[in-house]
C-alpha atoms as a PDB file:
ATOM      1  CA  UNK A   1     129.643 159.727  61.697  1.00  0.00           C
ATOM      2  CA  UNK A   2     127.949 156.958  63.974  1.00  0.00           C
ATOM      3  CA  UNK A   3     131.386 155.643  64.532  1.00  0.00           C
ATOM      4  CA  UNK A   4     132.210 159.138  65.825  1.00  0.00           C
ATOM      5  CA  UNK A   5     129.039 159.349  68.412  1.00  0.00           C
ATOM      6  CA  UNK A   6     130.020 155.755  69.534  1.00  0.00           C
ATOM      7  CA  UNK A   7     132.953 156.349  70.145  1.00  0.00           C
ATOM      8  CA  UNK A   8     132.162 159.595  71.899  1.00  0.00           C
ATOM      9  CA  UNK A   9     129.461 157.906  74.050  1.00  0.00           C
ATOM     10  CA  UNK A  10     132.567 155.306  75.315  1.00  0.00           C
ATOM     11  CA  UNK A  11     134.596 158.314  76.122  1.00  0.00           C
ATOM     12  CA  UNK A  12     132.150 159.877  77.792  1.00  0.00           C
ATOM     13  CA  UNK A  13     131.568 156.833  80.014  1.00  0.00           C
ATOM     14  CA  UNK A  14     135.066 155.048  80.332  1.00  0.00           C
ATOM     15  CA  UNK A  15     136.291 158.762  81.439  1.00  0.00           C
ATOM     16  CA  UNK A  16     133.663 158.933  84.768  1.00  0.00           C
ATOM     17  CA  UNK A  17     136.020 156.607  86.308  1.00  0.00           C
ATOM     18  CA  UNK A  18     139.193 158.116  88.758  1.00  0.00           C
ATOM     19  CA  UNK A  19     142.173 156.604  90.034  1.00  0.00           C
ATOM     20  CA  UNK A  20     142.254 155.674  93.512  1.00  0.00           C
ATOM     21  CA  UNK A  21     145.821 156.357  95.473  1.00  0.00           C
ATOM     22  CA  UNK A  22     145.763 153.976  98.483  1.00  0.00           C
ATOM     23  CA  UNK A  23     147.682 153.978 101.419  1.00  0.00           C
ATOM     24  CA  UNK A  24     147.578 152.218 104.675  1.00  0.00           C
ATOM     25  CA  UNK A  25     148.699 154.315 107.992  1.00  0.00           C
ATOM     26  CA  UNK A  26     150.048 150.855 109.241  1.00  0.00           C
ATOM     27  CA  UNK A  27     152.027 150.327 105.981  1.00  0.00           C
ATOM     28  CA  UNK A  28     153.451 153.965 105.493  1.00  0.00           C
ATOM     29  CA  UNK A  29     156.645 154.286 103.482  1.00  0.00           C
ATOM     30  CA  UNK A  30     156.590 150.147 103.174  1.00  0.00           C
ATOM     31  CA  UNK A  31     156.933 150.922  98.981  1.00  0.00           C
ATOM     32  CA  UNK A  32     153.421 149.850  96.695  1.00  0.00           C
ATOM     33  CA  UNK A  33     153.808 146.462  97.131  1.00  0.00           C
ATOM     34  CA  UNK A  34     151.317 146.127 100.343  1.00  0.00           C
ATOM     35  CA  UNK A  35     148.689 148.416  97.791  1.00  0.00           C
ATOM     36  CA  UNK A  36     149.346 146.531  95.130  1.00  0.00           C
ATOM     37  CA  UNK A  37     148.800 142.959  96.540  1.00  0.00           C
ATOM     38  CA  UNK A  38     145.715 143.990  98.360  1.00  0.00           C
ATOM     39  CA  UNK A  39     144.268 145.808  95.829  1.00  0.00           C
ATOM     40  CA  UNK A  40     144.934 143.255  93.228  1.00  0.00           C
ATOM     41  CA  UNK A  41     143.166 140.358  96.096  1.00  0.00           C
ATOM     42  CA  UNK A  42     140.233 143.319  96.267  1.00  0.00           C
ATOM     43  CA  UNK A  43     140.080 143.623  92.779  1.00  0.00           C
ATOM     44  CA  UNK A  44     139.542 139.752  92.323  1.00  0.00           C
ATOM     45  CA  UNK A  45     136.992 139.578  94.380  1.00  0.00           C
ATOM     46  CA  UNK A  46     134.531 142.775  92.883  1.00  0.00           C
ATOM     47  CA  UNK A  47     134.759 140.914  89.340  1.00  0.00           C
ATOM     48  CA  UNK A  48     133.492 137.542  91.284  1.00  0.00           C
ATOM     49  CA  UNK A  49     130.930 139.665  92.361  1.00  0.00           C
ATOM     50  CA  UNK A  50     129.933 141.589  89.073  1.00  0.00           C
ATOM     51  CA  UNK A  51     127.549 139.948  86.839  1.00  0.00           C
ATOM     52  CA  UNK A  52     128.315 139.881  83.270  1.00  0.00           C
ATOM     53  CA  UNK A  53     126.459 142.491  81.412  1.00  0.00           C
ATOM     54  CA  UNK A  54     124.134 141.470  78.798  1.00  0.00           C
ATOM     55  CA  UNK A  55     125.160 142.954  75.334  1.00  0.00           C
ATOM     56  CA  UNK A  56     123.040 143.702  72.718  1.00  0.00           C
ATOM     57  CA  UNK A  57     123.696 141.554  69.542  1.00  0.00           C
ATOM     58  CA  UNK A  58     124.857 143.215  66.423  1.00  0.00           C
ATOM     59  CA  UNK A  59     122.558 142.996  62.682  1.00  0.00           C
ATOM     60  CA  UNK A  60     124.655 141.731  60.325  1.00  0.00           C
ATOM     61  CA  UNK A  61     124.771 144.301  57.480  1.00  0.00           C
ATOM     62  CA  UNK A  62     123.589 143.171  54.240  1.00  0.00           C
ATOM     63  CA  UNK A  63     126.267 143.494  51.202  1.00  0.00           C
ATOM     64  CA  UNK A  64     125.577 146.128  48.652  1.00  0.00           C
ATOM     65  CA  UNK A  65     122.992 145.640  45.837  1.00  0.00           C
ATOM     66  CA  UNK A  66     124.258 148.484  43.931  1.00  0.00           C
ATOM     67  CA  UNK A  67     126.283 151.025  43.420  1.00  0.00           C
ATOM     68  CA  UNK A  68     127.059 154.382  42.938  1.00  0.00           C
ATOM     69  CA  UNK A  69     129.775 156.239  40.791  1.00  0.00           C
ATOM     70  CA  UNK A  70     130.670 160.065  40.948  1.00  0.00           C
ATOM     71  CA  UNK A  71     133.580 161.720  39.207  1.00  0.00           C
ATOM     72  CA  UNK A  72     134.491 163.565  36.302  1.00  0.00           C
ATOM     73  CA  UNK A  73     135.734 163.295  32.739  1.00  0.00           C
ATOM     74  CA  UNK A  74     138.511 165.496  31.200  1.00  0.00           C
ATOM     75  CA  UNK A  75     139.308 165.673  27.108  1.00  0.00           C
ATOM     76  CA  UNK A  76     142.805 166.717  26.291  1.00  0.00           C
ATOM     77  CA  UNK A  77     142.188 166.626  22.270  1.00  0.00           C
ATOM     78  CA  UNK A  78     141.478 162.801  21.353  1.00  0.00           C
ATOM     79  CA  UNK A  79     141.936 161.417  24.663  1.00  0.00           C
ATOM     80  CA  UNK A  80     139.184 161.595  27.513  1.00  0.00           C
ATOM     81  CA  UNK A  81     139.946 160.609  30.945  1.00  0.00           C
ATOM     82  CA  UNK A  82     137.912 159.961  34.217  1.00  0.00           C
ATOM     83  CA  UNK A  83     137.820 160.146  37.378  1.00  0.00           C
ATOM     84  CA  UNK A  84     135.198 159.306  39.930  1.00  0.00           C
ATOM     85  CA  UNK A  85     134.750 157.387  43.424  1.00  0.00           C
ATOM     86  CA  UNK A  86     132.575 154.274  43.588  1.00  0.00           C
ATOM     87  CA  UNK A  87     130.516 154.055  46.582  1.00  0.00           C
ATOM     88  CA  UNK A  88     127.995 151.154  47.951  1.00  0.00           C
ATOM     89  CA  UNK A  89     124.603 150.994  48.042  1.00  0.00           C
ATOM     90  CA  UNK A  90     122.921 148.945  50.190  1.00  0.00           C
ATOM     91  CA  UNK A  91     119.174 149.780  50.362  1.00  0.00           C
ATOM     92  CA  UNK A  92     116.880 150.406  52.932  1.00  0.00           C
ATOM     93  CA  UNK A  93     117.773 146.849  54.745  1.00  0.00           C
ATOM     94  CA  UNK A  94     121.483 148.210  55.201  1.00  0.00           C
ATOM     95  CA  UNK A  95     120.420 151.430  56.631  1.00  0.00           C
ATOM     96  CA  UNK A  96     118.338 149.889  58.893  1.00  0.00           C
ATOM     97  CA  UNK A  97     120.872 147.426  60.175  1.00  0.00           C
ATOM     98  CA  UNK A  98     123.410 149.947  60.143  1.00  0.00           C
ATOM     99  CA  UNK A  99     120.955 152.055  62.766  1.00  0.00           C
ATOM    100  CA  UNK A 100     120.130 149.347  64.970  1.00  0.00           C
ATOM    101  CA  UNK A 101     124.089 148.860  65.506  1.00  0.00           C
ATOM    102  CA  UNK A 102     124.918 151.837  66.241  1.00  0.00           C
ATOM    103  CA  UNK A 103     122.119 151.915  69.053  1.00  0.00           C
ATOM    104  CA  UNK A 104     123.800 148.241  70.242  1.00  0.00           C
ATOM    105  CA  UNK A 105     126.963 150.162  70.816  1.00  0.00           C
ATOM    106  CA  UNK A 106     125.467 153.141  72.648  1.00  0.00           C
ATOM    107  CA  UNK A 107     123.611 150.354  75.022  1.00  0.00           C
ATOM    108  CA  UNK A 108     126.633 148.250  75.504  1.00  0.00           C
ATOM    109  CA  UNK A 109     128.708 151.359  75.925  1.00  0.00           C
ATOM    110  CA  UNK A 110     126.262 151.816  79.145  1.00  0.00           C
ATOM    111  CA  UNK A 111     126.456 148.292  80.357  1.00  0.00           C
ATOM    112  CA  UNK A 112     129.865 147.784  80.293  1.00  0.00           C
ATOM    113  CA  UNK A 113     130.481 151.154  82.027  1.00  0.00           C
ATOM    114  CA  UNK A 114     127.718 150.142  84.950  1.00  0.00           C
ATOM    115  CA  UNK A 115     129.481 146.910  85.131  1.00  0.00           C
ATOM    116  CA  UNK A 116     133.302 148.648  85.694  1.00  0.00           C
ATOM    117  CA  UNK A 117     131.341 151.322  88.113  1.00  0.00           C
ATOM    118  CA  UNK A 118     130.152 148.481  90.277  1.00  0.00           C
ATOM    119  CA  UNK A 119     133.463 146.833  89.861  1.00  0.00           C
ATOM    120  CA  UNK A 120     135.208 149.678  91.257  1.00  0.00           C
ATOM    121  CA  UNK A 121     132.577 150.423  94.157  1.00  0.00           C
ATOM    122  CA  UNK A 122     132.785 146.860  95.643  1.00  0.00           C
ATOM    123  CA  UNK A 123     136.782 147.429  94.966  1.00  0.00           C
ATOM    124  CA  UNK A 124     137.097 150.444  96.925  1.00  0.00           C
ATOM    125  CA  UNK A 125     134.450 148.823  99.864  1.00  0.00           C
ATOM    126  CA  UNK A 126     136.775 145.786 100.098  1.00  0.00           C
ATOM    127  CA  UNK A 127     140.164 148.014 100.314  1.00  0.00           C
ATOM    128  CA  UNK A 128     138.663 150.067 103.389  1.00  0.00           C
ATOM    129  CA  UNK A 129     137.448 147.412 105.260  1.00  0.00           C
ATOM    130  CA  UNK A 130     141.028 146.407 105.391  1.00  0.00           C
ATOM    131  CA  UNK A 131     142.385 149.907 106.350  1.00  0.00           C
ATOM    132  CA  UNK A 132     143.235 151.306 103.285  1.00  0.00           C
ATOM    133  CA  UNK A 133     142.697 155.079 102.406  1.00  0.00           C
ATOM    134  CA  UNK A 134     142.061 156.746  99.151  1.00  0.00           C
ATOM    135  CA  UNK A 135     144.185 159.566  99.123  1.00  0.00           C
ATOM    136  CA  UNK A 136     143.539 160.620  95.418  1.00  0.00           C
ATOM    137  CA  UNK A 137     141.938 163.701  96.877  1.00  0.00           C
ATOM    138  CA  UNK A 138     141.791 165.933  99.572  1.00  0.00           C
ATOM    139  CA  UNK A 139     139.416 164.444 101.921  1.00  0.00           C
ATOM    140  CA  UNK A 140     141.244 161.144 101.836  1.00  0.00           C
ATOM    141  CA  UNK A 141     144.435 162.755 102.543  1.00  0.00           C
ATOM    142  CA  UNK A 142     143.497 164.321 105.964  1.00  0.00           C
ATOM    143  CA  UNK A 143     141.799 161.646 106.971  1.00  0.00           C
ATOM    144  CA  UNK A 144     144.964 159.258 106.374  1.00  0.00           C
ATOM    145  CA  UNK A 145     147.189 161.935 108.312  1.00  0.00           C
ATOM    146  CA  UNK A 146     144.725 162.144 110.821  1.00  0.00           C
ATOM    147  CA  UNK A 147     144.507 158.300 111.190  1.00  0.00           C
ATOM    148  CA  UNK A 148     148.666 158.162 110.923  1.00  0.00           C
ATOM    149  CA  UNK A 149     149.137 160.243 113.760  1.00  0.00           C
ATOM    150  CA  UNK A 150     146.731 158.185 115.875  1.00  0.00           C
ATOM    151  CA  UNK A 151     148.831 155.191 115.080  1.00  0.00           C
ATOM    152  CA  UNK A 152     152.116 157.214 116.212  1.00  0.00           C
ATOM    153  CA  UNK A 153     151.313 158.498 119.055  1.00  0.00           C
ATOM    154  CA  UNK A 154     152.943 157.311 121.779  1.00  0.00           C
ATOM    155  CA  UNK A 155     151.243 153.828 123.349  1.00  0.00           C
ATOM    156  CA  UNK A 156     150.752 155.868 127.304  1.00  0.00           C
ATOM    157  CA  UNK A 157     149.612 158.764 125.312  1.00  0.00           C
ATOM    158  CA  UNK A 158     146.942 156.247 123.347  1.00  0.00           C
ATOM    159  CA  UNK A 159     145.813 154.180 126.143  1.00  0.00           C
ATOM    160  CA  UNK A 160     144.938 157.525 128.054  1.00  0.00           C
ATOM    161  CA  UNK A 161     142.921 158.979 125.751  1.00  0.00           C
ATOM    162  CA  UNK A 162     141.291 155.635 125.403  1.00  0.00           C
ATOM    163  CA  UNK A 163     140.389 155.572 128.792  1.00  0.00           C
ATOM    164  CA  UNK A 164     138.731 158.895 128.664  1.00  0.00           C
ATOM    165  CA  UNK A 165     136.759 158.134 125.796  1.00  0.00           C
ATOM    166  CA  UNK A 166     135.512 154.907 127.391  1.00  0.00           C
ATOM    167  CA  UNK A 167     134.768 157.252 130.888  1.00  0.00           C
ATOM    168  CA  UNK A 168     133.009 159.698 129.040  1.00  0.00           C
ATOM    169  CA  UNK A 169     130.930 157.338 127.818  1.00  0.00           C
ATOM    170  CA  UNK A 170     130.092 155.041 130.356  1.00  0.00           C
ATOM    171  CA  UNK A 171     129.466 158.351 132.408  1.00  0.00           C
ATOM    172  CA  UNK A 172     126.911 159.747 129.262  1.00  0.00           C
ATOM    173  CA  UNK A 173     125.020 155.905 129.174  1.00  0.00           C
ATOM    174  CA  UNK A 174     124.835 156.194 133.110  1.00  0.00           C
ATOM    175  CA  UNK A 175     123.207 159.326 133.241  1.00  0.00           C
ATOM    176  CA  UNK A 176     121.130 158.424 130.710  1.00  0.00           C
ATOM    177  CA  UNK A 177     119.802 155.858 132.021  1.00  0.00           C
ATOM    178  CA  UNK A 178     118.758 156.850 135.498  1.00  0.00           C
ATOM    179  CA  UNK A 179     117.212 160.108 134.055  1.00  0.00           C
ATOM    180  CA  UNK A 180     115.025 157.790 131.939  1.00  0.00           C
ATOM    181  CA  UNK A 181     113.640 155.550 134.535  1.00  0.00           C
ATOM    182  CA  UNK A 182     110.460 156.418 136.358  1.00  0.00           C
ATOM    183  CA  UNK A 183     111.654 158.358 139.772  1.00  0.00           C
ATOM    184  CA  UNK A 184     115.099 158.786 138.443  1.00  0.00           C
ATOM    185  CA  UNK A 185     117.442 161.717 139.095  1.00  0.00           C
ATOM    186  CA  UNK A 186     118.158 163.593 136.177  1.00  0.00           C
ATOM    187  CA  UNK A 187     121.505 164.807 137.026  1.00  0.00           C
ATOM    188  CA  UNK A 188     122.069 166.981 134.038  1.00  0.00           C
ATOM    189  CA  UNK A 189     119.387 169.447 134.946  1.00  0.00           C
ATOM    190  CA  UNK A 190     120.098 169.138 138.931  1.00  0.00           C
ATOM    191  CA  UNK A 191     123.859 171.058 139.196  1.00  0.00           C
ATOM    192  CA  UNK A 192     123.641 169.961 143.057  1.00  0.00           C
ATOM    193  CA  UNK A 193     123.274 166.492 142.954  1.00  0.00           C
ATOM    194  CA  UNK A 194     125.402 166.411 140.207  1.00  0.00           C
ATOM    195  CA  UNK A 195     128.167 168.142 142.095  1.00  0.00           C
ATOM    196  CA  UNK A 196     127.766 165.434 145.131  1.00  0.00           C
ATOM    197  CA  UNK A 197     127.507 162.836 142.748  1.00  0.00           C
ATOM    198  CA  UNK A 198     130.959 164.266 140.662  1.00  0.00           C
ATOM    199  CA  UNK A 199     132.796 164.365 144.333  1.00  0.00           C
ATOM    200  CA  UNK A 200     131.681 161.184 145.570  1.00  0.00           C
ATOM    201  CA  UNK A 201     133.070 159.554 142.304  1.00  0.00           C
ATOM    202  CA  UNK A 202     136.493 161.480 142.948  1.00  0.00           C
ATOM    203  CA  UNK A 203     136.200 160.076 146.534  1.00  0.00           C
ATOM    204  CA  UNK A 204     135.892 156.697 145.429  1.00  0.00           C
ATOM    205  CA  UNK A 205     138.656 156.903 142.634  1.00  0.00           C
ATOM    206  CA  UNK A 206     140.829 158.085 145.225  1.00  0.00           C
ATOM    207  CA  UNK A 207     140.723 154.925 147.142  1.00  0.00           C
ATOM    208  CA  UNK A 208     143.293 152.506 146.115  1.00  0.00           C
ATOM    209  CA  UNK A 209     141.290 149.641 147.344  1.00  0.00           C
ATOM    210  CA  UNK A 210     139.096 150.229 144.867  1.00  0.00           C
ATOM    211  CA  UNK A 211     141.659 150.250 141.449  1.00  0.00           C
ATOM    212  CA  UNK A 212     140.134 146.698 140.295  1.00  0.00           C
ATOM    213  CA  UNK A 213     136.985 147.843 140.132  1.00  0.00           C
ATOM    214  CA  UNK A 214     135.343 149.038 136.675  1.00  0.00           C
ATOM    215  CA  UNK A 215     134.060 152.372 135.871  1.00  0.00           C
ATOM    216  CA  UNK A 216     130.604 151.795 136.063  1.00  0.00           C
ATOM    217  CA  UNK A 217     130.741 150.687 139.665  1.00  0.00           C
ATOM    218  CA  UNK A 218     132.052 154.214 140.773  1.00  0.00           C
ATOM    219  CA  UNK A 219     129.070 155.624 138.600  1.00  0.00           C
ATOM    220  CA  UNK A 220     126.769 153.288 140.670  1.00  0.00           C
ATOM    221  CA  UNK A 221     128.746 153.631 144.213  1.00  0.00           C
ATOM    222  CA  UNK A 222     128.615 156.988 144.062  1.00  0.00           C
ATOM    223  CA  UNK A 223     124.597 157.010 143.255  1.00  0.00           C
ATOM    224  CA  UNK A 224     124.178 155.261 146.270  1.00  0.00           C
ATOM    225  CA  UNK A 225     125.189 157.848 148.403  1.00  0.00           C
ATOM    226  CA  UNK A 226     123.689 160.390 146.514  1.00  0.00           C
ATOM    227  CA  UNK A 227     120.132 158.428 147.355  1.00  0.00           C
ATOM    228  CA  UNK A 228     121.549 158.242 150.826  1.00  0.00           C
ATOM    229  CA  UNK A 229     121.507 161.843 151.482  1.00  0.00           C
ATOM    230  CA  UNK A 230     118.408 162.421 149.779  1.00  0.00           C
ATOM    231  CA  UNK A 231     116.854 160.257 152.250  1.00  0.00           C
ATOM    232  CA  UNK A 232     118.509 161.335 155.673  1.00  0.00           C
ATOM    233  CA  UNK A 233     117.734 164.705 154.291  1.00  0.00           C
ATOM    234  CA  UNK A 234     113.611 164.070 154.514  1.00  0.00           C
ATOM    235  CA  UNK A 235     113.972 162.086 157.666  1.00  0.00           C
END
């Protein structure tokens, strides 16, 4: 029986564990060798990382100072016969031993099974920093499609929306900014300045002499003239 309940306790624990599927959306349909090299590099370096557990020692068990015999006797006439089962009997020191290693193999049961979890955490860490997706379940598996058809769009397509990322933000910082400093012009909650300020950016843009220049100049040309007006307007 306590070989049963450890065994049961290393089931329990060994079967926490999944299997990771991983794919790269720069390596797709390039076969498992790519996964398999990386993971087996990523691998390396988790059980470099892992500390050994510490395992409980094991009592050795003390042989049997007696013995016990069960069975039965059957008479056919003149002739008896028996049969029985001889068991061991150790004593109170063997049951106590026996105890204490069964509780040694529930507590290394634990420690080796925090050991492989934090084996396979810093595993899985080191694979994504490299671009690797586990696809193993749903999640991962829309978020490698979604990253694959980033990586095949077309490179015009790519840099554009790029570019409009990178405007919306410098534009967001921008108006940030100035509606945070003391006499600024919050241009979010002012739809008229922010309509002058919107067309003088499109006026600049529209200049070619003015291609070189980077995005938050137009953001800072343009608030120029904005202040301009604002001032010829109280003259």
């Amino acid at each position: 029986m306590r070989y049963a309940i450890s065994a049961m306790f290393l089931a329990v624990l060994s079967g926490c564990a999944s299997t990771a599927k991983w794919q790269h959306p720069a390596r797709a349909g390039g076969g498992h060798d790519g996964a398999t090299m990386a993971l087996a590099e990523c691998e390396s370096y988790a059980a470099g990382r892992t500390p050994m557990p510490k395992l409980q020692a094991y009592m050795p068990v003390p042989a049997p100072t007696a013995y016990n015999t069960t069975g039965t006797i059957s008479s056919y006439g003149n002739v008896s016969t028996f049969q029985g089962t001889t068991t061991p009997s150790g004593g109170l020191a063997s049951g106590y031993a026996t105890g204490a290693n069964m509780g040694a193999n529930i507590a290394n049961a634990y420690a080796l099974s925090a050991a492989r979890q934090r084996e396979a955490e810093l595993t899985g860490a080191c694979m994504r920093t490299q671009g690797w997706i586990d696809t193993s379940t749903v999640e991962g598996q829309e978020k490698f499609k979604v990253a694959l058809t980033q990586r095949q769009a077309p490179k015009g397509e790519a840099t554009e929306q790029s570019a409009v990322r990178e405007w919306a933000a410098a534009v967001s910082t921008f108006l940030d900014t100035e509606a945070a400093r003391p006499g600024g012009i919050d241009y979010r909650a002012d739809a008229a300045k922010q309509a002058a300020l919107d067309r003088y950016v499109k006026d600049l843009a529209n200049d070619p002499k003015n291609d070189h220049q980077k995005m938050s100049w137009f953001l800072i040309e343009a608030h120029k003239r904005v202040l301009a007006d604002i001032s010829s307007s109280t003259k």
